[in-house]
Protein backbone atom coordinates (compact mmCIF):
# COMPACT_ATOMS: atom_id res chain seq x y z
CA UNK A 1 93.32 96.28 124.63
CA UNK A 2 96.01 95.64 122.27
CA UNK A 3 96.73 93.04 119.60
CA UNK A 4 99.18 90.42 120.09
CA UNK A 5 101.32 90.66 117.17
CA UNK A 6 101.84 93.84 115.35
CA UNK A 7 100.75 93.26 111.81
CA UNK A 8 101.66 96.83 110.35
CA UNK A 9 103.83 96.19 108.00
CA UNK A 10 107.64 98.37 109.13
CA UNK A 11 109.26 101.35 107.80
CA UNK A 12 112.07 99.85 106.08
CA UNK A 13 109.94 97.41 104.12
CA UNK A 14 107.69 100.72 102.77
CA UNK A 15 110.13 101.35 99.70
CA UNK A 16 110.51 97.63 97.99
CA UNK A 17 110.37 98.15 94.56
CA UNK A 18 107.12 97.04 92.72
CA UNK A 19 106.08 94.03 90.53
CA UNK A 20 104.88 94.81 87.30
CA UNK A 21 101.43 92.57 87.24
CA UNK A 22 102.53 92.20 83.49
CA UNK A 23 105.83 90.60 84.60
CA UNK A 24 104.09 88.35 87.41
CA UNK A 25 104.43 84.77 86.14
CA UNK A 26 101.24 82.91 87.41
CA UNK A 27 101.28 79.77 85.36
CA UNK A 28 100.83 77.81 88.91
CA UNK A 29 97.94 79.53 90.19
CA UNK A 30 94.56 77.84 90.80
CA UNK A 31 93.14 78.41 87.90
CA UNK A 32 89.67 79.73 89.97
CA UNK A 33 91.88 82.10 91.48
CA UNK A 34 93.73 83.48 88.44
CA UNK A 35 90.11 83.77 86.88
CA UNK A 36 89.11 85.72 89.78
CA UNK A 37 91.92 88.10 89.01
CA UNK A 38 91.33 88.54 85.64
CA UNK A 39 88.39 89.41 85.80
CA UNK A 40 88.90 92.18 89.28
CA UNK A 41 91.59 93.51 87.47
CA UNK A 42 89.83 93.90 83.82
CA UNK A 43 90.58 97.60 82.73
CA UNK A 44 86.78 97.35 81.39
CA UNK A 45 85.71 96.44 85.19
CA UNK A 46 87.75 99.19 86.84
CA UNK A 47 84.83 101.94 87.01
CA UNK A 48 82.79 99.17 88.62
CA UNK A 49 84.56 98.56 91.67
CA UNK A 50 83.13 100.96 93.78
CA UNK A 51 79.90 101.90 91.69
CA UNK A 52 76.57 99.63 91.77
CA UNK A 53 76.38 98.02 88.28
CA UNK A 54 73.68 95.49 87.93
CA UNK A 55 75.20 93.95 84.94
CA UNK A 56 78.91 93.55 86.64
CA UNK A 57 76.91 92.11 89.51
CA UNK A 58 75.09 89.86 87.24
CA UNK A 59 78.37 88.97 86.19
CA UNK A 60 79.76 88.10 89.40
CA UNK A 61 77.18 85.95 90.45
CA UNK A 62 77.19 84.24 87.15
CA UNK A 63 80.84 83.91 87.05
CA UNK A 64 81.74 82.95 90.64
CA UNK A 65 78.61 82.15 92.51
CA UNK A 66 79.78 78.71 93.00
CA UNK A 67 83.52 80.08 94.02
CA UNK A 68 81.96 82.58 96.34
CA UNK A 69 80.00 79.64 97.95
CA UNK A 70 83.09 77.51 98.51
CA UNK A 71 85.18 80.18 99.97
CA UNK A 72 82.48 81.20 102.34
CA UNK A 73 83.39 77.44 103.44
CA UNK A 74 86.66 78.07 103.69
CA UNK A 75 87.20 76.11 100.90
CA UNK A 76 89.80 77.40 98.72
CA UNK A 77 92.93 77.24 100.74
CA UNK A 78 94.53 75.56 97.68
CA UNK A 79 94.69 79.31 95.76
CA UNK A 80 97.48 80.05 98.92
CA UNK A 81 99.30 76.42 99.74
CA UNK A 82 102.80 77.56 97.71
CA UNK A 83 103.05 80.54 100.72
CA UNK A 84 105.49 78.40 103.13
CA UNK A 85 107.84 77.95 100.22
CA UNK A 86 111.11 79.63 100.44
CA UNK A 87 110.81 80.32 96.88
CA UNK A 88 109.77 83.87 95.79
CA UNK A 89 107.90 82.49 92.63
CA UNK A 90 105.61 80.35 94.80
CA UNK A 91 105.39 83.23 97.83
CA UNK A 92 104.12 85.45 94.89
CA UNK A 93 101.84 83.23 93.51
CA UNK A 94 100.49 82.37 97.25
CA UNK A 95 99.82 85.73 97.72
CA UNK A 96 98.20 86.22 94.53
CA UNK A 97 95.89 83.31 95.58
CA UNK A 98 95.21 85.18 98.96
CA UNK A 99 94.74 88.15 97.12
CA UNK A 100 91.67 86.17 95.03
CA UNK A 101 90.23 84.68 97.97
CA UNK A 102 90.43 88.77 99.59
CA UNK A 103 88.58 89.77 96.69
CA UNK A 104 85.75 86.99 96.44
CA UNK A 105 85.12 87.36 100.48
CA UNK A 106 85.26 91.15 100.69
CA UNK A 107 84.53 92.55 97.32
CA UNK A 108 82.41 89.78 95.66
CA UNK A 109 80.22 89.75 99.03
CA UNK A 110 79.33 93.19 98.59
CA UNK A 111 77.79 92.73 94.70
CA UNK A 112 75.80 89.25 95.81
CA UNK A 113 74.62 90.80 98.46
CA UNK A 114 73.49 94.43 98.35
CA UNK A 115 71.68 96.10 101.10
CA UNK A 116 72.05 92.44 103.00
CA UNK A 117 73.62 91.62 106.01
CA UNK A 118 75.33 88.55 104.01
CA UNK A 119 77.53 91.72 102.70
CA UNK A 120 79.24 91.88 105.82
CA UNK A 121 79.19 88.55 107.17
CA UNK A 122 82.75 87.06 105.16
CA UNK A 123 84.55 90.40 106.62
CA UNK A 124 85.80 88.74 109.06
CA UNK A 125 87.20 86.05 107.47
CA UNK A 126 88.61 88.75 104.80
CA UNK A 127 90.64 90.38 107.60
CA UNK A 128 92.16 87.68 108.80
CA UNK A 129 93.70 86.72 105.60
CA UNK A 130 94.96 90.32 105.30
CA UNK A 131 96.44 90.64 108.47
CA UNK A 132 97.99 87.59 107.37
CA UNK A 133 98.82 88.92 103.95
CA UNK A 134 100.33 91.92 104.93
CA UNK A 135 103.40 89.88 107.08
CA UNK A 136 104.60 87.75 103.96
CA UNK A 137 107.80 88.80 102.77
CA UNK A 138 106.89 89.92 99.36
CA UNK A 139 103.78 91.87 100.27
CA UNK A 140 105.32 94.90 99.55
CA UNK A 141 106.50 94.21 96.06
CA UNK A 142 103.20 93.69 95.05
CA UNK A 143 101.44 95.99 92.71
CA UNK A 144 99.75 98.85 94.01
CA UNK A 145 96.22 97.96 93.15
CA UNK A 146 97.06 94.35 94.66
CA UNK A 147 97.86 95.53 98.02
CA UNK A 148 95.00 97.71 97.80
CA UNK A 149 92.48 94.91 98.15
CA UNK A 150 94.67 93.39 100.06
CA UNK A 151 94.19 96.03 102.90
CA UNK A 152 90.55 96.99 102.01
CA UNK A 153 89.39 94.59 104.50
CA UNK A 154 90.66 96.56 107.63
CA UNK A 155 89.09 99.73 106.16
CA UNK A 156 85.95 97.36 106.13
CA UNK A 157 86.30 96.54 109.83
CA UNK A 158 83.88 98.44 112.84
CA UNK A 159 86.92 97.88 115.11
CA UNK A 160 89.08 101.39 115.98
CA UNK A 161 91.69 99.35 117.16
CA UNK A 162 92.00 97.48 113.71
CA UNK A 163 91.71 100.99 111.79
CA UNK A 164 94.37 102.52 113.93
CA UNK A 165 97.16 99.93 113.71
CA UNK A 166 96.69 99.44 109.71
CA UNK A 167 96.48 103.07 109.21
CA UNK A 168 100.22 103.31 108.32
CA UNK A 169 99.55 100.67 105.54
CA UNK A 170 96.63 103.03 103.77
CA UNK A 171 99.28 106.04 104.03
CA UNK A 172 101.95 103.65 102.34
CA UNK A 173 100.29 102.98 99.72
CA UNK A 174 100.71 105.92 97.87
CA UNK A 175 97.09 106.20 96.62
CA UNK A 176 95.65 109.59 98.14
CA UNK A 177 92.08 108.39 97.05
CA UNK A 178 91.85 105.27 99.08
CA UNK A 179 93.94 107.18 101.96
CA UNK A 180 91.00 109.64 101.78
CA UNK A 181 88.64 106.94 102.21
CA UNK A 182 90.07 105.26 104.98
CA UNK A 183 90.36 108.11 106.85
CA UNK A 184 86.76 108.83 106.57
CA UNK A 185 85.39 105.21 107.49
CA UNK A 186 87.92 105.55 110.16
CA UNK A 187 86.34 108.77 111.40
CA UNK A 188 82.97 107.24 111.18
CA UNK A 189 84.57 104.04 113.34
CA UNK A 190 85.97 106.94 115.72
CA UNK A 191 82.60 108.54 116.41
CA UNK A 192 80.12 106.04 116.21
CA UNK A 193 82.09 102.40 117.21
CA UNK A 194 80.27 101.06 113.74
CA UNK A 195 79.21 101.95 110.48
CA UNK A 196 75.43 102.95 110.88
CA UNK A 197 74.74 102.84 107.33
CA UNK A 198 75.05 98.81 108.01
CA UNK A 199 72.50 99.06 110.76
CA UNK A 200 69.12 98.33 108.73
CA UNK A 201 70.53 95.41 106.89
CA UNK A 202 71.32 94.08 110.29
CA UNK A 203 68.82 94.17 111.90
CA UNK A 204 70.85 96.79 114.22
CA UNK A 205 68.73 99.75 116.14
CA UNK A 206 70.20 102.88 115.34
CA UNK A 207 70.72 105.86 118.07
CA UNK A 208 69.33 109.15 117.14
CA UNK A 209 72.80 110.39 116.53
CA UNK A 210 73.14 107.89 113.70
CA UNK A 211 69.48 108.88 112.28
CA UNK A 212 70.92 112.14 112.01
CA UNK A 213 74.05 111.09 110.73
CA UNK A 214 72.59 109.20 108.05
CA UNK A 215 70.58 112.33 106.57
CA UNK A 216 73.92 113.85 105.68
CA UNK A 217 75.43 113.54 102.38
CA UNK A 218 78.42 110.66 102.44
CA UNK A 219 77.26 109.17 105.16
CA UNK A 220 77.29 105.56 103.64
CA UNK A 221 79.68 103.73 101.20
């Protein structure tokens, strides 16, 4: 099986030169979705992103619990209406509203809902706006950390087939520790066809293979 349209972004577009998020002018982005930003991209919130934090989840929920609802509902296509502009003011500021909407369905998701299968239920929608993402023409003159959480989404998927054609983007990024990671969930994806740490909160029956699995030390993210 093979996907229609090959979404990796090419070879020659891997050495753009970078934004500075500093120099980024988003005076025209939804204001929900520059909020969402600022607060993601916080220095303060940086050692929370992959760490459970009660109080940044607190946070979260009191901070965007209403956005998170809406987006769920597919309700914040506003944050990314400038992207079929020619412009590359309003293509930035699209994809810095796609970015937002990433980050709410994929990251916020995942502090709302620990240990819950509504963690991994907006995934889907997440990927879709990053394949999507990743084939705008600016994509790669985004900042580093943007594109991360941009791509995070396909690292997030239990499909090998997504993991091996977004590899090169994870290798691109020049950021060995989330090239680490991917490779491991992809591993995981490899061997098992799903993450089996997601099984209980899903009501999913796990094989004995993933019972063993999931007694060893990083087995779960």
């Amino acid at each position: 099986m093979a996907l229609s349209t090959d979404y990796s972004t090419s070879a020659s577009r891997s050495h753009a030169s970078q934004l500075d998020p500093k120099h980024i002018d988003l005076t025209h982005l939804h204001p929900d979705a520059r909020a969402v930003l600022d607060f993601w991209f916080d220095k303060d919130n940086e050692a929370c992103w992959f760490e459970q934090n009660d109080r940044f989840d607190k946070q979260i929920k009191d901070k965007f619990g209403d956005i998170w609802q809406a987006a769920k509902q597919g309700e914040c296509v506003k944050w990314r209406l400038a992207e079929s502009s020619l412009d590359g003011n309003s293509s930035i500021t699209a994809l810095a509203g796609r970015l937002a909407e990433i980050i709410v369905l994929d990251q916020f998701s995942r502090n709302l809902c620990r240990e819950q299968a509504c963690a991994f239920a907006q995934d889907g929608m997440a990927l879709v706006l990053a394949q999507e993402a990743t084939q705008q023409p600016y994509f790669d003159t985004l900042p580093m950390q943007w594109r991360k959480f941009m791509i995070i989404p396909f690292m997030h998927s239990e499909s090998a087939l997504i993991h091996e054609r977004y590899l090169p983007l994870f290798r691109q990024l020049d950021d060995a520790t989330t090239l680490d990671f991917e490779y491991r969930h992809k591993e995981i994806i490899d061997q098992f066809g799903r993450y089996p740490h997601r099984n209980e909160a899903l009501g999913r029956k796990s094989t004995e293979d993933e019972k063993a699995f999931l007694q060893q030390p990083n087995s779960s993210f």
